[in-house]
Protein backbone atom coordinates (compact mmCIF):
# COMPACT_ATOMS: atom_id res chain seq x y z
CA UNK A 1 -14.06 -227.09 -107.28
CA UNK A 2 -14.34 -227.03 -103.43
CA UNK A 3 -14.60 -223.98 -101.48
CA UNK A 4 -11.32 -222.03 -100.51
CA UNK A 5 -12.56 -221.50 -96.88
CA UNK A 6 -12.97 -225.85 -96.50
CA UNK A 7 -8.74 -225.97 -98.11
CA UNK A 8 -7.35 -223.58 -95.69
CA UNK A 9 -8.74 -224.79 -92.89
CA UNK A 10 -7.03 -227.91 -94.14
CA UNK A 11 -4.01 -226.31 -94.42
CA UNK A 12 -4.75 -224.84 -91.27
CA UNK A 13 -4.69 -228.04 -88.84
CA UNK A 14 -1.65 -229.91 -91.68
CA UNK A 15 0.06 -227.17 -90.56
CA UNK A 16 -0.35 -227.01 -86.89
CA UNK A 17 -1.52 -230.64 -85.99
CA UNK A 18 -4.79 -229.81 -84.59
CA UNK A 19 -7.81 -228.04 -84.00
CA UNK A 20 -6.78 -225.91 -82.08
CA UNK A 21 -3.55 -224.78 -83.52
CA UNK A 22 -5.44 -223.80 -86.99
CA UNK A 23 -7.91 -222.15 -84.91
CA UNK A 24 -5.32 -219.75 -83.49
CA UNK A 25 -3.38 -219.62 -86.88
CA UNK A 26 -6.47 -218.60 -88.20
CA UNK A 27 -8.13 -216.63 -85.66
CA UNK A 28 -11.36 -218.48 -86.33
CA UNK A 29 -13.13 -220.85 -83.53
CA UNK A 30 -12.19 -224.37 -83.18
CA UNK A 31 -16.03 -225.87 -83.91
CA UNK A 32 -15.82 -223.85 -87.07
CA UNK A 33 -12.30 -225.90 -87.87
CA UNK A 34 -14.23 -228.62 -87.28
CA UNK A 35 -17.04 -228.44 -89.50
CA UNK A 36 -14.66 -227.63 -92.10
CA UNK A 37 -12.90 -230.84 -91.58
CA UNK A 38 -15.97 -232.90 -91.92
CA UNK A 39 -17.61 -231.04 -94.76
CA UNK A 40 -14.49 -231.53 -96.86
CA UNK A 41 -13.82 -235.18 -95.81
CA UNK A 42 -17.81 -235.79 -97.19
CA UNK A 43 -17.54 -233.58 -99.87
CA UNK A 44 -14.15 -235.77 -100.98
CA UNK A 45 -15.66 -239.03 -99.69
CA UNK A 46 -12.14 -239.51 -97.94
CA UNK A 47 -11.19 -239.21 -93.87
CA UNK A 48 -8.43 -236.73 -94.28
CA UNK A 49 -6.87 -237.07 -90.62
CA UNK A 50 -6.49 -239.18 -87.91
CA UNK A 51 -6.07 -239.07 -84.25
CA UNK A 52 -2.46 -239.12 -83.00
CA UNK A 53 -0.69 -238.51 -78.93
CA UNK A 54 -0.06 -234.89 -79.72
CA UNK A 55 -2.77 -233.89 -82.28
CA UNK A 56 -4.21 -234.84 -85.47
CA UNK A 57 -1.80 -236.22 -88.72
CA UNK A 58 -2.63 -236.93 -92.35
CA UNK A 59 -3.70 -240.05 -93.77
CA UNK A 60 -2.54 -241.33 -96.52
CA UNK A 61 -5.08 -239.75 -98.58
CA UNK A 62 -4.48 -236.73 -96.69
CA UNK A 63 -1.11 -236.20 -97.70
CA UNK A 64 -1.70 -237.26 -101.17
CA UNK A 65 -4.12 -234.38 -101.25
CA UNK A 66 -1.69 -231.59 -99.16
CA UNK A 67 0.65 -230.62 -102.64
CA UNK A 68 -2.84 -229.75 -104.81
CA UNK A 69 -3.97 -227.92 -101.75
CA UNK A 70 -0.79 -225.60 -100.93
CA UNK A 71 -0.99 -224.95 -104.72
CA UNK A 72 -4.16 -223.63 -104.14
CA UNK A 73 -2.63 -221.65 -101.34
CA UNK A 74 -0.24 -219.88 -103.40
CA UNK A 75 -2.49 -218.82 -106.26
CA UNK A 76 -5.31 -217.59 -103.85
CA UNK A 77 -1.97 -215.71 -102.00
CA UNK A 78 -0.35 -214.67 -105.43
CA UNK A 79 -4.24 -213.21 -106.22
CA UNK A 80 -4.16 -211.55 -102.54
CA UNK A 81 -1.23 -209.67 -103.07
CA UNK A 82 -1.88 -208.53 -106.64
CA UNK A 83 -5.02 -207.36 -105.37
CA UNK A 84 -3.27 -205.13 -102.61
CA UNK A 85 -0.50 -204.27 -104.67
CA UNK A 86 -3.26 -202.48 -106.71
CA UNK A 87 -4.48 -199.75 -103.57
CA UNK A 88 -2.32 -196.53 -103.77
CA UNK A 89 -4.29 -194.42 -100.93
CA UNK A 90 -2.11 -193.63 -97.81
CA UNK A 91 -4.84 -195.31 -95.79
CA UNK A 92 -6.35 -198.57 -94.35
CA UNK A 93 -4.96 -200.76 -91.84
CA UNK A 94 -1.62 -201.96 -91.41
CA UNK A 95 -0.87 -205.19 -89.64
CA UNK A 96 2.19 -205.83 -87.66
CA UNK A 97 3.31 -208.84 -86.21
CA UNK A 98 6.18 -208.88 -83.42
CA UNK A 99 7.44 -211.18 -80.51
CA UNK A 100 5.35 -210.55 -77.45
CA UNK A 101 8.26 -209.01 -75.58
CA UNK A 102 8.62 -206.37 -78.60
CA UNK A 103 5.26 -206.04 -78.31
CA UNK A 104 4.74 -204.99 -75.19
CA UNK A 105 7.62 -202.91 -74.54
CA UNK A 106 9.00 -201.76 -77.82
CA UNK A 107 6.62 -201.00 -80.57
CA UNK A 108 3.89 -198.67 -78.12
CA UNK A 109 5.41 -195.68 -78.48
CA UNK A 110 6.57 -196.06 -81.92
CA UNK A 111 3.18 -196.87 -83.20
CA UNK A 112 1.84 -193.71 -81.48
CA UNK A 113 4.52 -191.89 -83.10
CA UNK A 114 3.17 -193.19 -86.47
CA UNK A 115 -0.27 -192.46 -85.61
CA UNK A 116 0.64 -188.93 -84.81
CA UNK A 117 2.51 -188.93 -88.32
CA UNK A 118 -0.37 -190.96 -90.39
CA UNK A 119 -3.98 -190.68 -88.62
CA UNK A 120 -5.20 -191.97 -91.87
CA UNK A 121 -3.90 -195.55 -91.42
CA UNK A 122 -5.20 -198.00 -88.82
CA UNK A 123 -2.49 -200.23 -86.73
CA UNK A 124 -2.81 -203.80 -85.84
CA UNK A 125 -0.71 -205.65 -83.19
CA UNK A 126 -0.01 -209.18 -83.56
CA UNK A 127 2.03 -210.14 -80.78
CA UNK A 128 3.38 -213.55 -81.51
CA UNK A 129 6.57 -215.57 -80.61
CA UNK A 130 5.31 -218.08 -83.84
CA UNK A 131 6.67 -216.67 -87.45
CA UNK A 132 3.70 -215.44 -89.03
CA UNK A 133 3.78 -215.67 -92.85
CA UNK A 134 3.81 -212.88 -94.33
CA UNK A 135 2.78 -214.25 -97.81
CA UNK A 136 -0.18 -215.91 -96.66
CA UNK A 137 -1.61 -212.73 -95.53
CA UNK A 138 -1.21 -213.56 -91.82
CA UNK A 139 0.57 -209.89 -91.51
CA UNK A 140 1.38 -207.19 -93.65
CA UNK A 141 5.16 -206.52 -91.67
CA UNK A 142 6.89 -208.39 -88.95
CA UNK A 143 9.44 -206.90 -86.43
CA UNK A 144 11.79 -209.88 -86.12
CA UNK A 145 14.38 -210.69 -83.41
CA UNK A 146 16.03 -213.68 -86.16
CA UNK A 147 17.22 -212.45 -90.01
CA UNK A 148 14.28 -213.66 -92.06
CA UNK A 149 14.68 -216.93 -94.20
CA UNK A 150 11.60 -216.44 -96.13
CA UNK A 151 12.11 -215.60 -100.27
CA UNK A 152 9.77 -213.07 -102.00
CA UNK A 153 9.87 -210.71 -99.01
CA UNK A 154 11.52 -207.33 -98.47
CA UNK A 155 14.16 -207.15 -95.42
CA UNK A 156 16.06 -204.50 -93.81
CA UNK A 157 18.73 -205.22 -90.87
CA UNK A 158 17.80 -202.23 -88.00
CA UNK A 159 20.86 -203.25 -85.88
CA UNK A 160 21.05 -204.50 -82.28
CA UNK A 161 19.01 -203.73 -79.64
CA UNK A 162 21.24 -203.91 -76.66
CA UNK A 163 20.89 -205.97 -73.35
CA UNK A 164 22.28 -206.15 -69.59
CA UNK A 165 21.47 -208.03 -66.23
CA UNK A 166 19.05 -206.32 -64.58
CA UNK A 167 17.74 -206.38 -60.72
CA UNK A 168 15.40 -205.60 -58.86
CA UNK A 169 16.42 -202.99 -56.00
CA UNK A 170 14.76 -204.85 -52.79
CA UNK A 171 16.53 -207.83 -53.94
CA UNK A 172 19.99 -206.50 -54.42
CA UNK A 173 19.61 -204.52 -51.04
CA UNK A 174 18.85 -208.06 -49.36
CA UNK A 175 21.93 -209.72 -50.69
CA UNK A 176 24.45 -207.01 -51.50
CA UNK A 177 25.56 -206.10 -55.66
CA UNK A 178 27.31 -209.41 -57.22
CA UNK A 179 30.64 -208.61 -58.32
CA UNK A 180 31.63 -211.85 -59.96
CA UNK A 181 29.11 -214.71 -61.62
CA UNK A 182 29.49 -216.79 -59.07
CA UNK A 183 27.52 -213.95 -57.17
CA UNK A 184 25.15 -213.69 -59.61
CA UNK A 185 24.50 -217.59 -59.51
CA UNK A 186 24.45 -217.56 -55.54
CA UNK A 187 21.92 -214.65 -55.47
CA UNK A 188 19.79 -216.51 -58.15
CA UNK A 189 19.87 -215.88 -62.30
CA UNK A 190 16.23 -216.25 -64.16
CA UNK A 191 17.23 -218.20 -67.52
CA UNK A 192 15.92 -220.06 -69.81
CA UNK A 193 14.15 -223.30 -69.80
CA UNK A 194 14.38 -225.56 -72.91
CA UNK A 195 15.89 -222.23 -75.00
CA UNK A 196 19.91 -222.92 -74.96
CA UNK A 197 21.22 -219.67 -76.01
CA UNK A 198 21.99 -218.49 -72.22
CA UNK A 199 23.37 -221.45 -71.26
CA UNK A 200 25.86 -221.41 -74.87
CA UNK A 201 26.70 -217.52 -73.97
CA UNK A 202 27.80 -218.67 -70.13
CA UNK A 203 29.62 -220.92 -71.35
CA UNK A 204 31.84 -218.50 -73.97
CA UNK A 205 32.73 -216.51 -70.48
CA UNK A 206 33.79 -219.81 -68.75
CA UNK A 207 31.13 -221.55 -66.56
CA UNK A 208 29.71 -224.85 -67.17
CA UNK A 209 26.26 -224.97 -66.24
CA UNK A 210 22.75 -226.32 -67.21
CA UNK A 211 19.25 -225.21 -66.65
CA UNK A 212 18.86 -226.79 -63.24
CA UNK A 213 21.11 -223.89 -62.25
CA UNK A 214 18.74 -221.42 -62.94
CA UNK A 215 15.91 -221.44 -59.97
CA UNK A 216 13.74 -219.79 -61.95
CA UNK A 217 13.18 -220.37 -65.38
CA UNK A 218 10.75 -219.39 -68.97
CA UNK A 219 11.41 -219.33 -72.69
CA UNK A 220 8.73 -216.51 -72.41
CA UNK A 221 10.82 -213.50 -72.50
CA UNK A 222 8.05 -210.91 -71.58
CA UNK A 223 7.76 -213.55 -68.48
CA UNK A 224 11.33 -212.64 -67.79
CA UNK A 225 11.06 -209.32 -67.85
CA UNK A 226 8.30 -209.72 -64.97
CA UNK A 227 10.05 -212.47 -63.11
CA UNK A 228 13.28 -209.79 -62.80
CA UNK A 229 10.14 -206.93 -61.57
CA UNK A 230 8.77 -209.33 -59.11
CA UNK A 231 12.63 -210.05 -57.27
CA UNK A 232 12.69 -213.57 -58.49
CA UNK A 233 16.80 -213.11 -59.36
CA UNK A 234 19.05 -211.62 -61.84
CA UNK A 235 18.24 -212.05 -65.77
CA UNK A 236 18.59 -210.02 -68.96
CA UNK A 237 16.75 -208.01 -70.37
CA UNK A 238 16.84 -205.10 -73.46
CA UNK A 239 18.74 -202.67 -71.44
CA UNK A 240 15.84 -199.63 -72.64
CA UNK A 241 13.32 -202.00 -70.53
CA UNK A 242 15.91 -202.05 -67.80
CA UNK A 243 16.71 -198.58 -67.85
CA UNK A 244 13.22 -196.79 -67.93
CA UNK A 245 12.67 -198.63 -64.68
CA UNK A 246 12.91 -196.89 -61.50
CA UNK A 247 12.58 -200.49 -59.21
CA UNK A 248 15.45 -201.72 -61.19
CA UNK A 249 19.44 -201.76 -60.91
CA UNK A 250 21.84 -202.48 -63.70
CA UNK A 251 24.10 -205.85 -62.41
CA UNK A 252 27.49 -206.33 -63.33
CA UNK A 253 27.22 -204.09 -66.45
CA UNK A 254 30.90 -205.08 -67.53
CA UNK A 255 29.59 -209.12 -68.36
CA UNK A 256 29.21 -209.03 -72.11
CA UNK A 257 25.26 -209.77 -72.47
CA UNK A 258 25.12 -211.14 -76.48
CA UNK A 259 22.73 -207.90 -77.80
CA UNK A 260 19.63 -209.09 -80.31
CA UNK A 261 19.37 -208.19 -83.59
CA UNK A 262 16.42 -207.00 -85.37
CA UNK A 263 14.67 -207.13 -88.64
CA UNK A 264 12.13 -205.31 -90.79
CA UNK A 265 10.51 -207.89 -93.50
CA UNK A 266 7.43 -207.79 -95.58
CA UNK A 267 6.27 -209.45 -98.61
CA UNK A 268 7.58 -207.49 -101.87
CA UNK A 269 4.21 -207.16 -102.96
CA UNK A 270 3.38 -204.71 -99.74
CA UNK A 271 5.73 -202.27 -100.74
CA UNK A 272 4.10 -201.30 -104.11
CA UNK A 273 1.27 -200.28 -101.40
CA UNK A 274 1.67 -196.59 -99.65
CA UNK A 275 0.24 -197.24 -96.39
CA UNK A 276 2.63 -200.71 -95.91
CA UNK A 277 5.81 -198.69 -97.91
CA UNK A 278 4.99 -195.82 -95.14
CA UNK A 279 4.98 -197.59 -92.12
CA UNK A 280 7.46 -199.92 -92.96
CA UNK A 281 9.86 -196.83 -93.36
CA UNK A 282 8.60 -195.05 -89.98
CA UNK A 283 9.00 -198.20 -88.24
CA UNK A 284 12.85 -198.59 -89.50
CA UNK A 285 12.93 -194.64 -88.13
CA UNK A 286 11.69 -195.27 -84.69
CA UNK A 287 13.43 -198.30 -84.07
CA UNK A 288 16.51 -197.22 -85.32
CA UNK A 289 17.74 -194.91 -82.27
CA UNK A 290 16.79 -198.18 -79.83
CA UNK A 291 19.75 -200.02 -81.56
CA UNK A 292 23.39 -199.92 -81.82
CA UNK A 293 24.67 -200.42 -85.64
């Protein structure tokens, strides 16, 4: 029987297609990844991966090894969750995993809200625009902008957190308030890079462009919201971010901005556990006033 740590950090970089992909995934250091790699490939007597352009891929014995190892996976996860299904006390640590943007300027003063509520349970933040998974362990409840796909977890639709085209003042006072899109284009909108859903909602209201039309562009949408703050041009933004701040003007608030929806998920196994069942309900309660049904 090998050791569990040498399979998942297997997993790990089949998964992500390198070093230091599992590293992150796993929140271990990439040497460590390494020697995992190399103690399992001698310990087998087979190379496992090989070198590729963008990372590492299986080799044949690799992947003939990958469906006894995610089997291992889901027994050592099934075990996990039994395990934690098991602890009644309304304390511990709960970990949360949201997009960064969500993060940063959404979840703060909810979480302080539950702290106030329940000093007895610990909060962890795992700001990630990746999908954590929820049954490996990775987080105990995920704030998702997306309806979850995943079976064996618990979801709850919040509603839609609304947005708008915001401004920055100095910029608006330098070129005057857009009052059609063509303004908005002239003056300069911050969109998205390889992300098509701006382009897609631009196009429902009638323009044809592409993403050389935006001067400034990120799929990072925390970058956004500081690219808007700095005066690089118009973008959207969750109008509550917009709205709580002072150096910024709403544009154009009649332009239908397409709202996002969010999502409370966790594994069904969490919510037989008090701490996870309680802040899993006090997150649906602070998030719920943010959002329009």
């Amino acid at each position: 029987m090998q050791d569990w740590s040498l399979i998942r950090s297997f997993l790990a970089v089949a998964d992500t297609g390198s070093l230091s992909g599992a590293a992150a995934q796993l929140r271990a250091s990439q040497p460590t990844l390494g020697r995992h790699i190399r103690q399992l490939e001698a310990n087998l007597g087979v190379t496992l991966f090989q070198r590729a352009p963008r990372g590492l891929t299986l080799t044949e014995d690799g992947t003939a090894l990958l469906p006894a190892a995610e089997a291992m996976r889901a027994h050592a996860e099934q075990f996990a969750l039994t395990a934690a299904g098991q602890d009644q006390q309304l304390q511990g640590t709960v970990r949360i995993t949201a997009s960064v943007v969500a993060s940063q300027y959404v979840l703060p003063p909810i979480l302080a809200q539950i702290r106030t509520a329940e000093p007895g349970i610990s909060l962890e933040l795992a700001p990630s625009d990746t999908s954590e998974n929820l049954l490996y362990r990775e987080a105990d409840i995920a704030v998702r902008m997306y309806r979850p796909r995943q079976e064996a977890v618990i979801t709850r639709h919040i509603g839609q957190l609304p947005m708008a085209l915001f401004a920055h003042r100095n910029l608006i006072a330098a070129h005057g308030m857009p009052r059609t899109l063509e303004d908005v284009m002239r003056i300069g909108l911050v969109g998205f890079d390889q992300d098509r859903r701006m382009i897609t909602e631009m196009e429902k209201l009638g323009m044809s462009v592409t993403r050389t039309d935006f001067p400034v562009r990120s799929d990072d949408q925390a970058a956004i919201v500081a690219l808007i703050r700095a005066g690089c041009g118009i973008g959207a933004m969750f109008r509550m971010i917009g709205e709580n701040d002072p150096d910024l003007c709403e544009v154009m608030p009649d332009i239908p901005v397409q709202p996002i929806d969010i999502w409370l998920t966790a594994a069904e196994a969490m919510q037989r556990v008090p701490r996870m069942r309680r802040v899993y309900s006090l997150l649906a309660e602070g998030l719920r006033p943010l959002t329009r049904a």
